[in-house]
PDB file of N, CA and C in Angstrom:
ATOM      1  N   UNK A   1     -18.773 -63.050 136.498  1.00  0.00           N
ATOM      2  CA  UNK A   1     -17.761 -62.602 135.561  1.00  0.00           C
ATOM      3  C   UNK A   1     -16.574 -62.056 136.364  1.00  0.00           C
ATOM      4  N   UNK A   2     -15.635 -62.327 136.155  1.00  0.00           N
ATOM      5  CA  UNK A   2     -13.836 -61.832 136.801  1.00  0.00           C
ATOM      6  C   UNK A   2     -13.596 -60.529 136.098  1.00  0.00           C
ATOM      7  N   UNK A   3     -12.869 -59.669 137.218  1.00  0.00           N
ATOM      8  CA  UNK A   3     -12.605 -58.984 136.666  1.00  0.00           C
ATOM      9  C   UNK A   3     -11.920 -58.704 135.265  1.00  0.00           C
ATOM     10  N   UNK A   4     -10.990 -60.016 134.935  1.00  0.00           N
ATOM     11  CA  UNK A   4     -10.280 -59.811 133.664  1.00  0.00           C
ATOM     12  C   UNK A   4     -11.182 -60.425 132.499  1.00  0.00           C
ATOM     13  N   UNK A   5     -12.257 -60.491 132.417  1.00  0.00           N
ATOM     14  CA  UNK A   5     -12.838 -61.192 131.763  1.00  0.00           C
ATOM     15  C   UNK A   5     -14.016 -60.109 131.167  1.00  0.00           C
ATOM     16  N   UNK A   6     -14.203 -58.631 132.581  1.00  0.00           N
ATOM     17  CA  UNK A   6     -15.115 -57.777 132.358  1.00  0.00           C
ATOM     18  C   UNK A   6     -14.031 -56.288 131.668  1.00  0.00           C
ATOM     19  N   UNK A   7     -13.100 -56.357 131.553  1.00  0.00           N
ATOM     20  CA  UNK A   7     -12.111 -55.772 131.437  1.00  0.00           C
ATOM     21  C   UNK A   7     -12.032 -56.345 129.803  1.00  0.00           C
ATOM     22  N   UNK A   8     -11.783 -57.786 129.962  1.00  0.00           N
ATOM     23  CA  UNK A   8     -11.523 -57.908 128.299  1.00  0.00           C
ATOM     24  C   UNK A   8     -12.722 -57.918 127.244  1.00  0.00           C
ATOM     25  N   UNK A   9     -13.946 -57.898 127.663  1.00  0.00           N
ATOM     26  CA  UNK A   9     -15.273 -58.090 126.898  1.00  0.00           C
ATOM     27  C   UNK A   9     -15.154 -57.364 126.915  1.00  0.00           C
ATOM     28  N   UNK A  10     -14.593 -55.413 127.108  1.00  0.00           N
ATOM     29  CA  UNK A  10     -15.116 -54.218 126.655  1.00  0.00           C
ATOM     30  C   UNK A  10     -13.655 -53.910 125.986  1.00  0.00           C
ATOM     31  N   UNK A  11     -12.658 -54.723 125.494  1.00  0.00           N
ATOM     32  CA  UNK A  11     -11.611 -54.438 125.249  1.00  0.00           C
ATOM     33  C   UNK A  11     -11.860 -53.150 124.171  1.00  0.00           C
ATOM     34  N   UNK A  12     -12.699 -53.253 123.797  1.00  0.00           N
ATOM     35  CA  UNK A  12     -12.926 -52.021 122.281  1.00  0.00           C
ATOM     36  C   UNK A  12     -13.080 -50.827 123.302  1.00  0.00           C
ATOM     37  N   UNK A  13     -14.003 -50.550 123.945  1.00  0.00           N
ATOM     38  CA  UNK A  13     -14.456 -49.433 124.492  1.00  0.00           C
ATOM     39  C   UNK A  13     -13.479 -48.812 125.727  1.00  0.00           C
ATOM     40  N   UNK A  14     -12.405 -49.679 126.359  1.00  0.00           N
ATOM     41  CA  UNK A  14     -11.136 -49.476 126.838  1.00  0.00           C
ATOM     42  C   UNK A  14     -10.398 -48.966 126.122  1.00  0.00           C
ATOM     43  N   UNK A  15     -10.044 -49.061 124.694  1.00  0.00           N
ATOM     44  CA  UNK A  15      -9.141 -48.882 123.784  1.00  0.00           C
ATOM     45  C   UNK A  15      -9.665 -47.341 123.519  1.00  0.00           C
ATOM     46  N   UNK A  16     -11.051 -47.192 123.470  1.00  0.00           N
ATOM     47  CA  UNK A  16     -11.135 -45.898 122.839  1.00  0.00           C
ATOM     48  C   UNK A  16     -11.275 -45.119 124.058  1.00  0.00           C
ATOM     49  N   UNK A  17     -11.480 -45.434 125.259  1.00  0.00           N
ATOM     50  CA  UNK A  17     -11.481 -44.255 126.231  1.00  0.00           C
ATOM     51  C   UNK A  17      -9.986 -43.855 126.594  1.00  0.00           C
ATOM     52  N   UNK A  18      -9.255 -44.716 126.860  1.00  0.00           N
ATOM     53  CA  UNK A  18      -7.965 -44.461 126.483  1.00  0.00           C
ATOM     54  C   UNK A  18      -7.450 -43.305 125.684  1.00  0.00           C
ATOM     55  N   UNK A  19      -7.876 -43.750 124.576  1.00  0.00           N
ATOM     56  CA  UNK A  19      -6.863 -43.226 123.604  1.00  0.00           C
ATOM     57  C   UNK A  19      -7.864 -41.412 123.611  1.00  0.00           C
ATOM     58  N   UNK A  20      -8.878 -41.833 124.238  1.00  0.00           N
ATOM     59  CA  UNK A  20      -9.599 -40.544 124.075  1.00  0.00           C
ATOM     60  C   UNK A  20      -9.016 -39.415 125.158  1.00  0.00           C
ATOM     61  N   UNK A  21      -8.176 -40.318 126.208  1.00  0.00           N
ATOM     62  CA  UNK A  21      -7.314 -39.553 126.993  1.00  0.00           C
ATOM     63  C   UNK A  21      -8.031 -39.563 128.745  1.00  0.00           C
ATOM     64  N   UNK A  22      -9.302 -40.597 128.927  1.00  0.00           N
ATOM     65  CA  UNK A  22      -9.765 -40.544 129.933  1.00  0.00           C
ATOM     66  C   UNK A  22      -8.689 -41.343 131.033  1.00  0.00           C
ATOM     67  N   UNK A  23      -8.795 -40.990 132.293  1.00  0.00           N
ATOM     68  CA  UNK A  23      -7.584 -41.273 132.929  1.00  0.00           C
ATOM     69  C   UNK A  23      -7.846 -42.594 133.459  1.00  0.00           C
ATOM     70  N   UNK A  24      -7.008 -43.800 133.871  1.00  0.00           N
ATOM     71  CA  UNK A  24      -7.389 -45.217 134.130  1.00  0.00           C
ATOM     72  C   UNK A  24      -7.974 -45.477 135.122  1.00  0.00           C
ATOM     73  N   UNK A  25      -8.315 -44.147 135.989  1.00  0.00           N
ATOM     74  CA  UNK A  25      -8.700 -44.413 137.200  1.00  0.00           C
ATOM     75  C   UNK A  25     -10.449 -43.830 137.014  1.00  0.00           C
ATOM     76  N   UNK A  26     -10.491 -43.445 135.915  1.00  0.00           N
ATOM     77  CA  UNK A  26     -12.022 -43.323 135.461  1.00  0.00           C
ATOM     78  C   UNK A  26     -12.337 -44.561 134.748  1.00  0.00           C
ATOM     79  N   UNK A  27     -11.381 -45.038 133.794  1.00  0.00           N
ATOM     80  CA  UNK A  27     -11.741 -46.365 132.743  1.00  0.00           C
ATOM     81  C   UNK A  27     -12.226 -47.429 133.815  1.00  0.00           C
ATOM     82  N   UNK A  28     -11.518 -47.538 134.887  1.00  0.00           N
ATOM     83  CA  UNK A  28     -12.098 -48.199 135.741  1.00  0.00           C
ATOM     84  C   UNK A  28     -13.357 -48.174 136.498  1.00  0.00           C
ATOM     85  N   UNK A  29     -13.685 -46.682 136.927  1.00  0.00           N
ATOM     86  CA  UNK A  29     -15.044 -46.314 137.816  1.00  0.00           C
ATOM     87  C   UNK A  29     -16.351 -47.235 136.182  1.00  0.00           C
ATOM     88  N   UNK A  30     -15.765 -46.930 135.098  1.00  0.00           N
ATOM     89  CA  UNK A  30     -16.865 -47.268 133.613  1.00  0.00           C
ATOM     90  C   UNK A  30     -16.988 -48.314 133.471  1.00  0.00           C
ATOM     91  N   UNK A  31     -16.224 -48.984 133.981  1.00  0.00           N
ATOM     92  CA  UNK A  31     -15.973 -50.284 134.188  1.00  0.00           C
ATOM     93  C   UNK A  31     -16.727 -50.956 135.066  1.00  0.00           C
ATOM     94  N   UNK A  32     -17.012 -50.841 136.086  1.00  0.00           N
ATOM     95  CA  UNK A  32     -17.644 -50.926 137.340  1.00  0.00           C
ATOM     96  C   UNK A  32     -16.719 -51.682 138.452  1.00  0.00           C
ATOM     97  N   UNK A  33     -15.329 -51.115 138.285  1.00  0.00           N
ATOM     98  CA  UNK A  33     -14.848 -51.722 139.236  1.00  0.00           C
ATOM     99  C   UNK A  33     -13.715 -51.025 139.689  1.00  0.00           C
ATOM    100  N   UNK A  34     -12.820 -51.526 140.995  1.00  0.00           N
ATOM    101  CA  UNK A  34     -12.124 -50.171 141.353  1.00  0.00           C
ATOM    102  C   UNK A  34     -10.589 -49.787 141.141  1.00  0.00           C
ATOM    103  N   UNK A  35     -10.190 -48.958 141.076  1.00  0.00           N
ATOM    104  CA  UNK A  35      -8.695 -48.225 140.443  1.00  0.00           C
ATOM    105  C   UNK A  35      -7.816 -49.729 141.013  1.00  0.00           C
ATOM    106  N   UNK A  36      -7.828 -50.178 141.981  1.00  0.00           N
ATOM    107  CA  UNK A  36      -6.529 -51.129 142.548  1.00  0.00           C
ATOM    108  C   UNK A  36      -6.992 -52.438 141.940  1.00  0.00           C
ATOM    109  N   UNK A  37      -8.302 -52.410 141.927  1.00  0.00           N
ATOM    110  CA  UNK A  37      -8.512 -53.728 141.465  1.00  0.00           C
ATOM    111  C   UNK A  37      -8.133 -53.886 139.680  1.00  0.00           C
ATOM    112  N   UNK A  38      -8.117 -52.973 138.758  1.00  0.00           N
ATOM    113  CA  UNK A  38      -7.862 -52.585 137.554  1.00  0.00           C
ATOM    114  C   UNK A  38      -6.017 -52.419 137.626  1.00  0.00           C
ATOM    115  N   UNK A  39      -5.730 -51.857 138.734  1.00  0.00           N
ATOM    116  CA  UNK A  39      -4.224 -52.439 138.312  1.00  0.00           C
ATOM    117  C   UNK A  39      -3.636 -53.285 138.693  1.00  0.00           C
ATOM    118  N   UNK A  40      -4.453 -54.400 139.836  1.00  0.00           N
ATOM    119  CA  UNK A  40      -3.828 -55.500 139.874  1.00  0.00           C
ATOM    120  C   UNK A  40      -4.282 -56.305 138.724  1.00  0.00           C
ATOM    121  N   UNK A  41      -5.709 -56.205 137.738  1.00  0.00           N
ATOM    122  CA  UNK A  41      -5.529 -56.923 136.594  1.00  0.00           C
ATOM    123  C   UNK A  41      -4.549 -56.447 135.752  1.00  0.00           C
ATOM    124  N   UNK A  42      -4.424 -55.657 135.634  1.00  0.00           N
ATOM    125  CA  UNK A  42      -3.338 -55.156 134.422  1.00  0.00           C
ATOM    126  C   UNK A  42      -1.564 -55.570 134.694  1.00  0.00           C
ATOM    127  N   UNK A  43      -1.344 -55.280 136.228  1.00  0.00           N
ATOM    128  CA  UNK A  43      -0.399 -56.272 136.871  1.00  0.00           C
ATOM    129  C   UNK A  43      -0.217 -57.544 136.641  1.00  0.00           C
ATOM    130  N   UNK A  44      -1.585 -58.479 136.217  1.00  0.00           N
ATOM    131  CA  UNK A  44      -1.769 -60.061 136.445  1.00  0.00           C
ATOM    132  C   UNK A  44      -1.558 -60.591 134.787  1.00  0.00           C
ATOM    133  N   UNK A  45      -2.639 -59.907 134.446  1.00  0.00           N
ATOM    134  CA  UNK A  45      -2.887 -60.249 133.154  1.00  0.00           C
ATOM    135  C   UNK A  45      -1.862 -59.252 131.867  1.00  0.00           C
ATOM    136  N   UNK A  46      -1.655 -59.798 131.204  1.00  0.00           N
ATOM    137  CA  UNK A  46      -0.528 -59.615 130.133  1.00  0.00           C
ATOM    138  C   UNK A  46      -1.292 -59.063 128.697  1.00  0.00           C
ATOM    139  N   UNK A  47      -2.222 -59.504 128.490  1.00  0.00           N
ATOM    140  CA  UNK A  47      -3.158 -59.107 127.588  1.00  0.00           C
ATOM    141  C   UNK A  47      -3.272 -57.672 127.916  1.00  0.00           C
ATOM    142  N   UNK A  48      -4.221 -57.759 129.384  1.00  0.00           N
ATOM    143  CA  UNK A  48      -4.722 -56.551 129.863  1.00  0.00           C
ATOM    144  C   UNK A  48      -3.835 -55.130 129.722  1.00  0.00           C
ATOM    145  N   UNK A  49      -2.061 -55.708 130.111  1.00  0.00           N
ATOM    146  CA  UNK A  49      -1.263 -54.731 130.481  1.00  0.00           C
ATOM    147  C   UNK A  49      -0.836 -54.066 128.783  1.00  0.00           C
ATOM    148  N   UNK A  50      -0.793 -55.031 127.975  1.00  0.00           N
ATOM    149  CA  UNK A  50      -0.677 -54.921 126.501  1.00  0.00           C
ATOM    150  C   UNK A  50      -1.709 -54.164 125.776  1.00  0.00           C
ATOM    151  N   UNK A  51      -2.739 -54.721 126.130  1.00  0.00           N
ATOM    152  CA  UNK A  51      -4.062 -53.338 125.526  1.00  0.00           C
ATOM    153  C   UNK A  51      -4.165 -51.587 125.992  1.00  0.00           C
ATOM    154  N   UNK A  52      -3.429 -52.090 127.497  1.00  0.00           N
ATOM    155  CA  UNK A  52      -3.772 -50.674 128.437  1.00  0.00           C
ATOM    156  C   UNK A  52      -2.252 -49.776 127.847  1.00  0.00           C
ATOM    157  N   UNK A  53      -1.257 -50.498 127.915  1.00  0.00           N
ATOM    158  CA  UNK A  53      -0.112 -49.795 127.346  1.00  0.00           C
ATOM    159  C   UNK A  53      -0.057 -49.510 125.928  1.00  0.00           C
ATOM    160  N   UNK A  54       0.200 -50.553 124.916  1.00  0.00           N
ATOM    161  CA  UNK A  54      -0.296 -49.570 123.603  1.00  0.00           C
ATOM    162  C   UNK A  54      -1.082 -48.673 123.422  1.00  0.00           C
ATOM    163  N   UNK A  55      -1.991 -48.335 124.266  1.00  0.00           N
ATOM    164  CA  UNK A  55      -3.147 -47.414 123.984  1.00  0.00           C
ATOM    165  C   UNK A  55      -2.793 -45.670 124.522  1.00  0.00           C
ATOM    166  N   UNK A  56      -2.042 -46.334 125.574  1.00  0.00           N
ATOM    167  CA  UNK A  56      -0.818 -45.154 126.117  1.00  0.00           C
ATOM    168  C   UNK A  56      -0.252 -44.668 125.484  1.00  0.00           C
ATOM    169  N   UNK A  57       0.561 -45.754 125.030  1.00  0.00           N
ATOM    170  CA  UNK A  57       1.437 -45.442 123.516  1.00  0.00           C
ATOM    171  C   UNK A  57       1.320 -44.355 122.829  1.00  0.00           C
ATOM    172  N   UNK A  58       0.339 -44.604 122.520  1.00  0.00           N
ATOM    173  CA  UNK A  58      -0.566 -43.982 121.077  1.00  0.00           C
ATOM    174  C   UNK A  58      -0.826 -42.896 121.276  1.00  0.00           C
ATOM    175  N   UNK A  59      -1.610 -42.438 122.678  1.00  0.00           N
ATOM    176  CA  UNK A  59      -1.781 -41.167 123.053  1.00  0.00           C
ATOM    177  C   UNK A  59      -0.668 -40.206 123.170  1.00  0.00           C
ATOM    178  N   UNK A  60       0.379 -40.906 123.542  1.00  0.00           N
ATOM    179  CA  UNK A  60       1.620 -39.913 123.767  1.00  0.00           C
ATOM    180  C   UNK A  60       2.339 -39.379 122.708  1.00  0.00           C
ATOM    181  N   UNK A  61       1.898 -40.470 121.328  1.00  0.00           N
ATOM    182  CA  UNK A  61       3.130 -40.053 120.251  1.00  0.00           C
ATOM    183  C   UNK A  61       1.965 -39.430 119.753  1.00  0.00           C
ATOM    184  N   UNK A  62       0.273 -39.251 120.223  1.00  0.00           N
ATOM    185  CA  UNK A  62      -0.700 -38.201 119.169  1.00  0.00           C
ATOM    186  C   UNK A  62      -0.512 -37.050 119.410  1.00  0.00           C
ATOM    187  N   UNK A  63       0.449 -36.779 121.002  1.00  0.00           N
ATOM    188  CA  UNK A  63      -0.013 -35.296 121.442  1.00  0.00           C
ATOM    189  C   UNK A  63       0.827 -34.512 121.029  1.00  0.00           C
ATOM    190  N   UNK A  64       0.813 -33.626 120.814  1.00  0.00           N
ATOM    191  CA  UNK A  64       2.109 -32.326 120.240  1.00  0.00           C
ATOM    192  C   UNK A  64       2.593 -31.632 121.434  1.00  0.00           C
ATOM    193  N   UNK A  65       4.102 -31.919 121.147  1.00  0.00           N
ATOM    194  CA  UNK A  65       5.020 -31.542 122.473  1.00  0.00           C
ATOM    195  C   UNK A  65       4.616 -30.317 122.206  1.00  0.00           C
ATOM    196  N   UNK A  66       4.416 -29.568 123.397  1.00  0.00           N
ATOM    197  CA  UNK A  66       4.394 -28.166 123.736  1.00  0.00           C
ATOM    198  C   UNK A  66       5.590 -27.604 124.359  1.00  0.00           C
ATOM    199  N   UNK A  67       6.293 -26.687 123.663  1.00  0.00           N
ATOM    200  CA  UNK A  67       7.207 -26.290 124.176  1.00  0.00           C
ATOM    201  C   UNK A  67       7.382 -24.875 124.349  1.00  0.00           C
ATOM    202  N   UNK A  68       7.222 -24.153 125.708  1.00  0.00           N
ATOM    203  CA  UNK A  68       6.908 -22.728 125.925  1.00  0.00           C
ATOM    204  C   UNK A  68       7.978 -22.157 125.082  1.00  0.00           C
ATOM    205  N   UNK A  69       7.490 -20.505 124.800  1.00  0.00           N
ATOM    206  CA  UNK A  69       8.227 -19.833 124.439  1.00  0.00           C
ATOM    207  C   UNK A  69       8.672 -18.715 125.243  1.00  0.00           C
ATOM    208  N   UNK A  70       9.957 -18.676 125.121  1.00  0.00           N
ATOM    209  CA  UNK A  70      10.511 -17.463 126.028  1.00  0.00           C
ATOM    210  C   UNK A  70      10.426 -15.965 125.945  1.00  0.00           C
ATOM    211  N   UNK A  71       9.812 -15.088 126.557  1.00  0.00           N
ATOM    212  CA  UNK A  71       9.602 -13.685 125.951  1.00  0.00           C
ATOM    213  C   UNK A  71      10.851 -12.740 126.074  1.00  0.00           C
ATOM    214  N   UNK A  72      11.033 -12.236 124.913  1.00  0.00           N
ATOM    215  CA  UNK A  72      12.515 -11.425 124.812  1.00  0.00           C
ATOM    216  C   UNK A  72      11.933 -10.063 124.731  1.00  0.00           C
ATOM    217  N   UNK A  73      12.371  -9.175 125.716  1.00  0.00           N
ATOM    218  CA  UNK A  73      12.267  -7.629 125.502  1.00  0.00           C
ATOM    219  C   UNK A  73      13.144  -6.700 125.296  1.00  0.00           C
TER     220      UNK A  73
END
């Protein structure tokens, strides 16, 4: 099995570790394969880079900007 092929048979379980906020360089260790080799698929493959980025997406517009507050005395 190729890497983009073991990458796309778990496309569901990519999508939700993602979005669950695990970092790509773990999605990969779950994967069983390694951080460079996961971004040269995602580099190669267009699918790959499309599943891995919407999922980004998503996480960024779920999180609530935090914006400190300044203390006035």
């Amino acid at each position: 099995m190729t890497t983009e092929e073991k990458i796309l048979s778990n496309a569901k379980s990519v999508e939700e570790w993602i979005l669950g906020g695990l970092p790509e360089r773990e999605v990969a260790a779950a994967l069983g394969i390694g951080y460079s080799t996961f971004r040269k698929a995602k580099r190669e493959n267009n699918l790959i880079r499309d599943l891995v980025k919407a999922q980004v997406r998503g996480t960024r517009r779920s999180r609530k900007k935090y914006s400190p507050r300044k203390f006035h005395r």
